[in-house]
C-alpha atoms as a PDB file:
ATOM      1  CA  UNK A   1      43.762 -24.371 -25.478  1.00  0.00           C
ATOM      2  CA  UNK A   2      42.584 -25.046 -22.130  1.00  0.00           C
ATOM      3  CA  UNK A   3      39.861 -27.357 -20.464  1.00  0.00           C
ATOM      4  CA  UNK A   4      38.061 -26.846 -17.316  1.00  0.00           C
ATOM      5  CA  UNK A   5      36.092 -29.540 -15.242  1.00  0.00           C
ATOM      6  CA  UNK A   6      32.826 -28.378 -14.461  1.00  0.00           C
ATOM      7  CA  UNK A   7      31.379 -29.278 -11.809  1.00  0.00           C
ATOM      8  CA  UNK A   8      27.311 -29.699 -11.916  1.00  0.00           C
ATOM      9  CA  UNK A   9      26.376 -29.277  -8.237  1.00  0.00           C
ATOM     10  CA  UNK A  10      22.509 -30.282  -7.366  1.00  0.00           C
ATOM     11  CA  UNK A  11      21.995 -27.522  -4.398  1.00  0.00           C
ATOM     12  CA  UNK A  12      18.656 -29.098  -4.086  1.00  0.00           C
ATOM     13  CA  UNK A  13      21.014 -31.955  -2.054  1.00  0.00           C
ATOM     14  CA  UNK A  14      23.104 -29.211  -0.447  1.00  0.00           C
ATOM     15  CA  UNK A  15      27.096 -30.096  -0.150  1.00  0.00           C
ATOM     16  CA  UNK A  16      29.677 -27.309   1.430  1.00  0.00           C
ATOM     17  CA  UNK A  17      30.274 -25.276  -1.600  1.00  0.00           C
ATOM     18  CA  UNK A  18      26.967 -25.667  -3.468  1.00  0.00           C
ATOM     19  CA  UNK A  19      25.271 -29.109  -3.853  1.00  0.00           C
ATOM     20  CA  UNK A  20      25.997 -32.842  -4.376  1.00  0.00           C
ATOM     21  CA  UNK A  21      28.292 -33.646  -7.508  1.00  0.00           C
ATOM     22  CA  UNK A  22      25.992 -36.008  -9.392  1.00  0.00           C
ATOM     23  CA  UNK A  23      27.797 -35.488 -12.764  1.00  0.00           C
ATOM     24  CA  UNK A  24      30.641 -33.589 -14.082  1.00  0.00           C
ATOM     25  CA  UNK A  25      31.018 -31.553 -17.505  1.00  0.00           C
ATOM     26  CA  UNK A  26      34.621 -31.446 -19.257  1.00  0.00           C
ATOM     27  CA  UNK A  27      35.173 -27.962 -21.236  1.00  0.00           C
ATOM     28  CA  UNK A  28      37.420 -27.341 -23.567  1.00  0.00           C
ATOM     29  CA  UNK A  29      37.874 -23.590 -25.340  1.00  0.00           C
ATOM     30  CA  UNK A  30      40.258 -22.289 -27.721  1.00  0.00           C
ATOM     31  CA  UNK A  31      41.217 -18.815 -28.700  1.00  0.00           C
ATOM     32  CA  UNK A  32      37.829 -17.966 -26.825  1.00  0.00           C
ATOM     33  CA  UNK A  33      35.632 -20.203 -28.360  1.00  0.00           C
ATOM     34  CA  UNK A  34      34.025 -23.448 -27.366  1.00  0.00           C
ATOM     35  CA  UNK A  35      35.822 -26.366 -28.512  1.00  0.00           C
ATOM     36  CA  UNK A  36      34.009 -29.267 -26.848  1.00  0.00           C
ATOM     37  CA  UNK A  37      31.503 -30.079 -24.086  1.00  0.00           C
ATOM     38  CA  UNK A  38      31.037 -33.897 -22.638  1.00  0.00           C
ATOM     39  CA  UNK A  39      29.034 -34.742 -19.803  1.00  0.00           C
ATOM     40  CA  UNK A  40      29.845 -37.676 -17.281  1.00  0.00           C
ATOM     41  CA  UNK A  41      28.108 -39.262 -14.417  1.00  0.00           C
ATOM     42  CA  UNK A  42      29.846 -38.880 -11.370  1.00  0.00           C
ATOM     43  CA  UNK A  43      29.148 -42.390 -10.279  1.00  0.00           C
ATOM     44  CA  UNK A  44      30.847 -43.852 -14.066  1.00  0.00           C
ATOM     45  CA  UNK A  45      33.543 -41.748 -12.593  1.00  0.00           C
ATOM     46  CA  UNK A  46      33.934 -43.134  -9.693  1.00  0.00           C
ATOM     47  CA  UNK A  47      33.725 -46.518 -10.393  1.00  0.00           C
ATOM     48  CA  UNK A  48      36.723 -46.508 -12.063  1.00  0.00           C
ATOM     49  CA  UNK A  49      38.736 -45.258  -8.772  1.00  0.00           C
ATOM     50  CA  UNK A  50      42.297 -47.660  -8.479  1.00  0.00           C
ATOM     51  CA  UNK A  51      42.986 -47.554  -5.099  1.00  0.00           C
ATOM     52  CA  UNK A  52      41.969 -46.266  -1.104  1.00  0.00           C
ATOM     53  CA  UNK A  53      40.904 -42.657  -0.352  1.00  0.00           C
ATOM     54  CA  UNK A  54      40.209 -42.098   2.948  1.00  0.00           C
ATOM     55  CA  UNK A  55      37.016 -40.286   2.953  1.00  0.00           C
ATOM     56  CA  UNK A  56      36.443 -37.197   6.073  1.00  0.00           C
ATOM     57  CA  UNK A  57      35.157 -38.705   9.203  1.00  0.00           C
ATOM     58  CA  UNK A  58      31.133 -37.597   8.335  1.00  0.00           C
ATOM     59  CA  UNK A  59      30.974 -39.459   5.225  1.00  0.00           C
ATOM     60  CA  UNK A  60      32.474 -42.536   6.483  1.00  0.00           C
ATOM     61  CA  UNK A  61      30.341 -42.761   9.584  1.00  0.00           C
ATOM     62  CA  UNK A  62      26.798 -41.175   8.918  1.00  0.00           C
ATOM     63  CA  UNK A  63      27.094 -42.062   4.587  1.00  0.00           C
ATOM     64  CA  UNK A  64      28.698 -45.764   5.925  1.00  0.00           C
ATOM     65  CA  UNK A  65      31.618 -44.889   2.678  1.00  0.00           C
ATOM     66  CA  UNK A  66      34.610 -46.867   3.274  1.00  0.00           C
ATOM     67  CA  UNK A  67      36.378 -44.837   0.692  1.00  0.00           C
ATOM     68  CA  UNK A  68      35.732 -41.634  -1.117  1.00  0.00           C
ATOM     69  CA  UNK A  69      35.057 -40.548  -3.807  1.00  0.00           C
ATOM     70  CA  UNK A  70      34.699 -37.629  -6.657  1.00  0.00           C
ATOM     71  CA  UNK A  71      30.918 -36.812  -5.907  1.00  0.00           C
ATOM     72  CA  UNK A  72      32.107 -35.919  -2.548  1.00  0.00           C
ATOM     73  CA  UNK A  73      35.218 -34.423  -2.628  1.00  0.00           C
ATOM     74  CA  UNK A  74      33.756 -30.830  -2.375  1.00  0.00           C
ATOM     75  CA  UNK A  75      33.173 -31.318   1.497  1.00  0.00           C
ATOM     76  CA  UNK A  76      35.748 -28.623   2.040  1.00  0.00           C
ATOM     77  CA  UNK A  77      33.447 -25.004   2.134  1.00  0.00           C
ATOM     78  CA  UNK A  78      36.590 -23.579   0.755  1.00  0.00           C
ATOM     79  CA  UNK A  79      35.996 -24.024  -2.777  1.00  0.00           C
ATOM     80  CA  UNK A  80      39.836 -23.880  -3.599  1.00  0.00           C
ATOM     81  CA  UNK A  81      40.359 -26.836  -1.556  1.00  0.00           C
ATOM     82  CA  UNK A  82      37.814 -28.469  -2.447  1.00  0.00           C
ATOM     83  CA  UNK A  83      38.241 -27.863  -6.409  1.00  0.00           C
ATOM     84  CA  UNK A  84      41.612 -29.118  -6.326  1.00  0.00           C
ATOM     85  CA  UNK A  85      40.507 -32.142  -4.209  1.00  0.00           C
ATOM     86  CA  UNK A  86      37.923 -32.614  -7.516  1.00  0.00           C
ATOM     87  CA  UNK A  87      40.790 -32.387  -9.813  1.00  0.00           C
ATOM     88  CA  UNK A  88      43.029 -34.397  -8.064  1.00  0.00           C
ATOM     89  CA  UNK A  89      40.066 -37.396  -8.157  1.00  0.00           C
ATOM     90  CA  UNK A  90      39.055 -36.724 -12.078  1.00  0.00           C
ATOM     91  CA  UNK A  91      42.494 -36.828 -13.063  1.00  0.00           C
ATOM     92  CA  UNK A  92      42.974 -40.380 -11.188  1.00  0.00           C
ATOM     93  CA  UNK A  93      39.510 -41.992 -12.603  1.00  0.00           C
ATOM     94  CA  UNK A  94      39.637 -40.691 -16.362  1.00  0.00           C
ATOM     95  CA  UNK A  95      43.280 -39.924 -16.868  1.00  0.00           C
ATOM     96  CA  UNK A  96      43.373 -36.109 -18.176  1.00  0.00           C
ATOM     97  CA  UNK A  97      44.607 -33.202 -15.783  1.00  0.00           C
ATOM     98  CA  UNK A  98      42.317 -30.275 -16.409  1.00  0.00           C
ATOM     99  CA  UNK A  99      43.490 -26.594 -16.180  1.00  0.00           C
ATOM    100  CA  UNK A 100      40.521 -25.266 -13.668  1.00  0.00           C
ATOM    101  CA  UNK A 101      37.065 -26.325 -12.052  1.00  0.00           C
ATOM    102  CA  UNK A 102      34.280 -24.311 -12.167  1.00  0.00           C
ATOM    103  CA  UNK A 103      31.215 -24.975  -9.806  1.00  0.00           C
ATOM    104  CA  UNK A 104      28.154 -24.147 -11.191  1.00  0.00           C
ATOM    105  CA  UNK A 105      24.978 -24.619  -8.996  1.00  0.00           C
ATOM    106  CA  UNK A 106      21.325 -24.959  -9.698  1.00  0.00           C
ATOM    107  CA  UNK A 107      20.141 -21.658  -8.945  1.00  0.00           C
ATOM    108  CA  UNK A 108      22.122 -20.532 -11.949  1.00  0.00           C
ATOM    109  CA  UNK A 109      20.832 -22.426 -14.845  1.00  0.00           C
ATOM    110  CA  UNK A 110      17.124 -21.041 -13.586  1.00  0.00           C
ATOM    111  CA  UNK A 111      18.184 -17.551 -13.783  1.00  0.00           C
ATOM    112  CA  UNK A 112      19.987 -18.393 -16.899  1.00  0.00           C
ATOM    113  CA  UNK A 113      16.752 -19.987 -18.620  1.00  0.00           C
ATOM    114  CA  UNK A 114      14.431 -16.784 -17.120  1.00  0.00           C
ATOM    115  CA  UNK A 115      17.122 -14.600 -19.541  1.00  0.00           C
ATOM    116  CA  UNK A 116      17.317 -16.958 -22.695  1.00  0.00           C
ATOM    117  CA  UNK A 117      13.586 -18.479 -22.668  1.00  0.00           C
ATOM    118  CA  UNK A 118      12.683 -22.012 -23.082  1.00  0.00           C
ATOM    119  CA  UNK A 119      15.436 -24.197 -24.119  1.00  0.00           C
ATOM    120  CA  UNK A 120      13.893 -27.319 -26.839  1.00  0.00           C
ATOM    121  CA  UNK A 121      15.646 -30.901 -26.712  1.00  0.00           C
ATOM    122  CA  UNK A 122      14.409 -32.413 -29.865  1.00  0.00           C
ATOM    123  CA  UNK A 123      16.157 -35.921 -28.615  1.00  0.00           C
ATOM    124  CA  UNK A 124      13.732 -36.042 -25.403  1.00  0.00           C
ATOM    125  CA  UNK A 125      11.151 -33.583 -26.681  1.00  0.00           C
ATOM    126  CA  UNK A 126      11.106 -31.698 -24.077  1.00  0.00           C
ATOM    127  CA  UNK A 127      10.807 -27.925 -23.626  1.00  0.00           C
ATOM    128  CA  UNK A 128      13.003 -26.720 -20.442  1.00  0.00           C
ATOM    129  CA  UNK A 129      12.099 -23.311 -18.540  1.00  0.00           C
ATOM    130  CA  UNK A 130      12.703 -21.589 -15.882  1.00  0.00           C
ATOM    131  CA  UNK A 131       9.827 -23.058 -13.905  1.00  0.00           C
ATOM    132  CA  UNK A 132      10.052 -26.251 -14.863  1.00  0.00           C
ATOM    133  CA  UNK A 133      13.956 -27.320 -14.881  1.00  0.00           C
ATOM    134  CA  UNK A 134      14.427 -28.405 -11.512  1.00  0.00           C
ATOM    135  CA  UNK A 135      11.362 -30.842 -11.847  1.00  0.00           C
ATOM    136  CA  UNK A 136      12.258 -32.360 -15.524  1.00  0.00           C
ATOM    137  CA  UNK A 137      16.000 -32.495 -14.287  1.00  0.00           C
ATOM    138  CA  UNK A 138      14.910 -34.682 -11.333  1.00  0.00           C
ATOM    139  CA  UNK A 139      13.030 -37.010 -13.340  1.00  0.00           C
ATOM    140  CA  UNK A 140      15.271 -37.109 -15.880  1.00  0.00           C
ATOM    141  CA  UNK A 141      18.329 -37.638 -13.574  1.00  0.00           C
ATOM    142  CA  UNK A 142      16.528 -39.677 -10.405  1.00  0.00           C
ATOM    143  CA  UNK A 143      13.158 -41.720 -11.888  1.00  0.00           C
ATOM    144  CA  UNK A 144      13.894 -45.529 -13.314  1.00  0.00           C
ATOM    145  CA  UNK A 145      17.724 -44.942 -13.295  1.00  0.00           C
ATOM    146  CA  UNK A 146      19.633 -48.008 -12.920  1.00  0.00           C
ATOM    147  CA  UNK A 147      23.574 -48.616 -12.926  1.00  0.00           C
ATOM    148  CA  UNK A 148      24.891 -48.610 -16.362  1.00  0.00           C
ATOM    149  CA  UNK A 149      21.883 -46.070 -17.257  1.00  0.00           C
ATOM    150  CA  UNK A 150      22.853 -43.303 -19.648  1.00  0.00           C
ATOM    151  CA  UNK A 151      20.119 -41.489 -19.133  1.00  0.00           C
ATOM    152  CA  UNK A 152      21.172 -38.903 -16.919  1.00  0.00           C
ATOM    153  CA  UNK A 153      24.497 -38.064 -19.140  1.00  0.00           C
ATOM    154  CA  UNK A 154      21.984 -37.721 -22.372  1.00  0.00           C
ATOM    155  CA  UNK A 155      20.180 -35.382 -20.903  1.00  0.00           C
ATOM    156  CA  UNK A 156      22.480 -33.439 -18.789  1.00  0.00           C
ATOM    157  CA  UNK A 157      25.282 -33.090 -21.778  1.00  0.00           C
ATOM    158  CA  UNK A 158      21.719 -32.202 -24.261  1.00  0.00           C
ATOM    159  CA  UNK A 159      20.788 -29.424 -21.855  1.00  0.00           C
ATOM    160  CA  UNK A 160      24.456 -27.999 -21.240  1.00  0.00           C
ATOM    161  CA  UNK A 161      24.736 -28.152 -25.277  1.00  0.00           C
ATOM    162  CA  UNK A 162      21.530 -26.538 -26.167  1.00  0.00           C
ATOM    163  CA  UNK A 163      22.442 -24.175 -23.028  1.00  0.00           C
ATOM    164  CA  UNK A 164      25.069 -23.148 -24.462  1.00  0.00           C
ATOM    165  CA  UNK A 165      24.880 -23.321 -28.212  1.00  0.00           C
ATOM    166  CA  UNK A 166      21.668 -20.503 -27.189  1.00  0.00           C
ATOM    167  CA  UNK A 167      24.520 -18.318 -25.132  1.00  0.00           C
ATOM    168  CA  UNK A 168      27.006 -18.473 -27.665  1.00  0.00           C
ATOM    169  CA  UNK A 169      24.954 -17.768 -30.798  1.00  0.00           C
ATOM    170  CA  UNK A 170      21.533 -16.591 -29.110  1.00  0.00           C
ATOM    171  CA  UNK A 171      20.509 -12.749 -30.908  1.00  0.00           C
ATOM    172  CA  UNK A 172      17.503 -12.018 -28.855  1.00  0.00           C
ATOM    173  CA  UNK A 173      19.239 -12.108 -25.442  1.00  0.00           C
ATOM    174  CA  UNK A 174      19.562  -9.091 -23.715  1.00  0.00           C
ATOM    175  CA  UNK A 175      23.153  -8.480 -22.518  1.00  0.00           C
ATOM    176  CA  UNK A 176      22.713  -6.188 -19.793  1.00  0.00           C
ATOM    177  CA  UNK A 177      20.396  -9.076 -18.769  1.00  0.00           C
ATOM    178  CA  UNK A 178      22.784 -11.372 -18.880  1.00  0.00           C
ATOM    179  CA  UNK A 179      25.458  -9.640 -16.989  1.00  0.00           C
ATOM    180  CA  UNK A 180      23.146  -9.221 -14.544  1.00  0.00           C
ATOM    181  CA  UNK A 181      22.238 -12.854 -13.960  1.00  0.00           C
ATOM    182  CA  UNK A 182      25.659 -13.575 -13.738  1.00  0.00           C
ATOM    183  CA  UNK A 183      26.352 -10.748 -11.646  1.00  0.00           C
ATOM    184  CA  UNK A 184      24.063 -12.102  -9.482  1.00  0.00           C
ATOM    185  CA  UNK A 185      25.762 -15.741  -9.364  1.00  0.00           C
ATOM    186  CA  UNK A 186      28.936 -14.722  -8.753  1.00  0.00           C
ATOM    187  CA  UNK A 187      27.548 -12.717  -5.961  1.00  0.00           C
ATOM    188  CA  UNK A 188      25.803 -15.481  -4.290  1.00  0.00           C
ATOM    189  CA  UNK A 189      28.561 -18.371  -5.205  1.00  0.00           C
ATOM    190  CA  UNK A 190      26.321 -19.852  -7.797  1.00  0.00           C
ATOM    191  CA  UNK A 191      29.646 -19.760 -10.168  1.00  0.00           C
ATOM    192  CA  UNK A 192      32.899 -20.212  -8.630  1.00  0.00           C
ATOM    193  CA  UNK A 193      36.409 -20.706 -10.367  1.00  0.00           C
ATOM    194  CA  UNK A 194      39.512 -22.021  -9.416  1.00  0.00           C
ATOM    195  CA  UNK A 195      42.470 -22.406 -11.679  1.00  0.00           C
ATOM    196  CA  UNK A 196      45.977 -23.892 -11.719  1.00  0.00           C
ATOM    197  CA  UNK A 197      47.223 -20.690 -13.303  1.00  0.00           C
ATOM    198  CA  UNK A 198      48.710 -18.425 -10.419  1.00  0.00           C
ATOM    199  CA  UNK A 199      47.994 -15.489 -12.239  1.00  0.00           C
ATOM    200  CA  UNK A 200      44.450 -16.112 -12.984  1.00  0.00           C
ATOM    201  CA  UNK A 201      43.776 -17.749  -9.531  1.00  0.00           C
ATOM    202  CA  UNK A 202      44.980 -14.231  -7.972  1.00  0.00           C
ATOM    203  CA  UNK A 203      42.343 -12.184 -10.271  1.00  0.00           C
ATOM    204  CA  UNK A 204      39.684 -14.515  -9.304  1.00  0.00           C
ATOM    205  CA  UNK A 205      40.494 -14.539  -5.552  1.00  0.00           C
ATOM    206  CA  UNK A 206      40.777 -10.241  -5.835  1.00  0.00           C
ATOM    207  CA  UNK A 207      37.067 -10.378  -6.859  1.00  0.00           C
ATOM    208  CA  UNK A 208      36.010 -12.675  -4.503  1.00  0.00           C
ATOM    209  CA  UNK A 209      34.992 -15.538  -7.235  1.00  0.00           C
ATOM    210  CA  UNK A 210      37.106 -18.258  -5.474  1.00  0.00           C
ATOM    211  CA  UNK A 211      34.686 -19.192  -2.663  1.00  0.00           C
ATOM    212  CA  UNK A 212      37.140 -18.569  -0.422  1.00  0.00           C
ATOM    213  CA  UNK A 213      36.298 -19.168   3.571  1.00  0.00           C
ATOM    214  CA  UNK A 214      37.177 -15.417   4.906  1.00  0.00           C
ATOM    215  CA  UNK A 215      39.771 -15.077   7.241  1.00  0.00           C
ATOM    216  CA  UNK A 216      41.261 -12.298   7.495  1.00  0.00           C
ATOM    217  CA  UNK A 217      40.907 -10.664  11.021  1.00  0.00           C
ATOM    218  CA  UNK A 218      37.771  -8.256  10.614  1.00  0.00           C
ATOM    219  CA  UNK A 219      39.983  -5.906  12.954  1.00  0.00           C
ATOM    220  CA  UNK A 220      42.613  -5.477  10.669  1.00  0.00           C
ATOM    221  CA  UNK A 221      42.433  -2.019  10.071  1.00  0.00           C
ATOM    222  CA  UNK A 222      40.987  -1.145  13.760  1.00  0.00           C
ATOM    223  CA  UNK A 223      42.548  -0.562  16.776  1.00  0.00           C
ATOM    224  CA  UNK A 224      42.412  -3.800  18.715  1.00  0.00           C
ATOM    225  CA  UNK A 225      41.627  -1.932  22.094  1.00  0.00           C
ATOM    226  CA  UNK A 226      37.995  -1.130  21.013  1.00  0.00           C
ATOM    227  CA  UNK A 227      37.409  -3.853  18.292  1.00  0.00           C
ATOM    228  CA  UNK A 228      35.574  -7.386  18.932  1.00  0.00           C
ATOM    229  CA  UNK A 229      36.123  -9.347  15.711  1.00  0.00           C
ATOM    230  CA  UNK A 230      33.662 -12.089  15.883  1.00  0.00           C
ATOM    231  CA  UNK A 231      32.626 -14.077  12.604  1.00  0.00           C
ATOM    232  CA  UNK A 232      30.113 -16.459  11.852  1.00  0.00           C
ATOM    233  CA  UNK A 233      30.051 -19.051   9.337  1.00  0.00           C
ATOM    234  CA  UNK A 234      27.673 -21.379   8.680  1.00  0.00           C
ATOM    235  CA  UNK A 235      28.256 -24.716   6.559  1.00  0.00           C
ATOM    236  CA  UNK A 236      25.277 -26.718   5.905  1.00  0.00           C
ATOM    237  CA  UNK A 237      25.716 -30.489   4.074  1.00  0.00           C
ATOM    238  CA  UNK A 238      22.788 -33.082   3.042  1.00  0.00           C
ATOM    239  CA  UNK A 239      23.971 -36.579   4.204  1.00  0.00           C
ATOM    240  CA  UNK A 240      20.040 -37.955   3.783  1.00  0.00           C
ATOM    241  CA  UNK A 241      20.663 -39.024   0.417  1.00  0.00           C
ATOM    242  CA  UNK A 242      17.562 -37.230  -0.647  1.00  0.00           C
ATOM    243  CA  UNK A 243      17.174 -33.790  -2.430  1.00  0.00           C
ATOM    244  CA  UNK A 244      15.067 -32.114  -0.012  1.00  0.00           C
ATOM    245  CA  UNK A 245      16.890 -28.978   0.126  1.00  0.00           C
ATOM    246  CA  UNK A 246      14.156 -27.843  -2.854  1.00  0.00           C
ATOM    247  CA  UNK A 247      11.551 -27.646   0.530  1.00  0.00           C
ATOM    248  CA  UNK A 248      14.018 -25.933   3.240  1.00  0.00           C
ATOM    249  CA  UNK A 249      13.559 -22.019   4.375  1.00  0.00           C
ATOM    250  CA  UNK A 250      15.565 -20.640   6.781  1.00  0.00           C
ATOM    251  CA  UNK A 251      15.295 -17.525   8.768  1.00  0.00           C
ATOM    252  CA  UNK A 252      18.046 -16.498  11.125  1.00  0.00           C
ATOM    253  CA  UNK A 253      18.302 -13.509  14.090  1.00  0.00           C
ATOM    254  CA  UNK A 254      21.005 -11.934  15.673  1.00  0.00           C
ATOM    255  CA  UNK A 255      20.775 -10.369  19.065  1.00  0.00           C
ATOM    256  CA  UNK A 256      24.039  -8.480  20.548  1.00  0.00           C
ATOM    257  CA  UNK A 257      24.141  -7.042  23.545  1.00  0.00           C
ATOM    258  CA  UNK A 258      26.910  -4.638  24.660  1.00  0.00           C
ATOM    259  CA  UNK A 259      26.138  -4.355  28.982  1.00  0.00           C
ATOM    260  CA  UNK A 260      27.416  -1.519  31.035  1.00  0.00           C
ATOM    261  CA  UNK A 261      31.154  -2.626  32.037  1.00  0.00           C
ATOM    262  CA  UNK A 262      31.316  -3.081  28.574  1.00  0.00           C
ATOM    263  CA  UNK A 263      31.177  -7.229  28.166  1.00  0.00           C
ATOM    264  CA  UNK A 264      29.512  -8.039  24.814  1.00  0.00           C
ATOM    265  CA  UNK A 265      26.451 -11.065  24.477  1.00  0.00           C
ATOM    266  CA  UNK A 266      25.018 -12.504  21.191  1.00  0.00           C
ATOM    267  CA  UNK A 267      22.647 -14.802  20.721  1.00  0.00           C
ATOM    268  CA  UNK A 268      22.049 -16.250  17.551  1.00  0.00           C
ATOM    269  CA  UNK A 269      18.712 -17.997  16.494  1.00  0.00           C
ATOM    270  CA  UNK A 270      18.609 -20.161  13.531  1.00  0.00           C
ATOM    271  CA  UNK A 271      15.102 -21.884  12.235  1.00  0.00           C
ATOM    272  CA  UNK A 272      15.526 -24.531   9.476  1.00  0.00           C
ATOM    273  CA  UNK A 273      11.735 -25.700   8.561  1.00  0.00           C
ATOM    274  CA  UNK A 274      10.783 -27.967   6.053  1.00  0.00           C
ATOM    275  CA  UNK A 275       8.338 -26.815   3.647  1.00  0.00           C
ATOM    276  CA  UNK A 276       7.287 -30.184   2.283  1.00  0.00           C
END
């Protein structure tokens, strides 16, 4: 028996390792199956915090948090950091330890509905698809909420339940569909696992599900005399409080130029526009 947190990151309100925490899913399985799902609010969560947490220097000084918090602790970009930071913060606002966190980001649960077909939640009679789950997720999660509101949990933990009640037992799916989709999210760090199993956190890290921030010197099998290791990460966060990330494009180029006594220059262009 084991239970994962699972963290429900909104990329549309990008964060470090995939979007802004607004609630939290607890999984547990058994002998392979699905035991139980419960979905939480990050901020019912957090308000029942005991104590100081310093929060990093950003959030305290352009967010104005004196402490912090679960919904931010995955400020970290590497997602083993910041997992076990999310652990660490569950375990001292609801009480259970958890055996893993699993991000799962936006991007995901559309690719995942484009595979399964519309999802139906009798209790909000609604009919989620592809096209339309980032729009009914934002009303449902953003319009007339007010503290104490249950009204993003309801719908969140009716989704994930219908979601998965369709993967589980679903007979029209196509698998190699499937495996493709997630294929495809583990690829792009839509899905990333960490776990407090040493064993299983090794497999995952072999694989490159972690999210792991490379760094291992790119001239590690090179000889050092005509090898220039220079990587480039980029880290993006949304401190506006907003969820315009939906509207953002970005287009990047990168110029190198290797001169005649052999001295290297790159240039590196980056356009952010908002589409909105």
């Amino acid at each position: 028996k084991q239970t994962y947190l699972v963290l429900l990151q909104n990329s549309t309100e990008l964060r470090p390792t995939g979007g802004f925490i607004g609630s939290v899913a607890l999984i547990t399985v058994s002998e392979g199956n699905l035991v139980d799902v419960s979905v939480e609010d990050v901020y019912t969560l957090d308000g029942q915090l005991k104590g100081h947490v310093d929060p990093p220097e950003p959030i305290r000084t352009l967010l104005g948090q004196e402490h912090w918090y679960l919904r931010d602790s995955n400020w970290d970009p590497d997602f083993r950091k910041s997992a076990a930071q999310a652990a660490w913060f569950y375990e001292k606002e609801s009480g259970p330890s958890v055996d893993g966190v699993i991000g799962l980001s936006i991007p995901l649960v559309v690719d995942i509905l484009r595979v399964t077909g519309p999802i139906v939640l009798s209790d909000f009679n609604e009919r989620i698809t592809a096209d339309n789950f980032i729009g009914k997720t934002l009303y449902y999660t953003q319009a007339n909420f007010f503290p104490g509101s249950t009204q993003k949990k309801d719908f969140l933990g009716s989704l994930l339940t219908a979601l998965l009640e369709t993967l589980l037992r679903g007979k029209r799916i196509p698998p190699q569909d499937m495996v493709g989709v997630i294929a495809t999210g583990l690829a792009r760090r839509d899905i990333l696992f960490y776990f407090q199993n040493p064993t299983a956190q090794q497999l995952v890290e072999l694989y490159g599900w972690g999210g792991a921030v490379p760094g291992m010197s790119g001239c590690a099998q090179a000889y050092t005399g005509v090898c220039v290791f220079d990587p480039l990460y980029i880290v993006e966060a949304n401190l506006g409080v907003n969820k315009v990330n939906y509207f953002i494009e970005r287009t990047q180029v990168n110029r190198v130029y290797i001169n005649s006594d052999g001295s290297i220059k790159k240039t590196i262009i980056r356009t952010i526009r908002n589409t909105f």
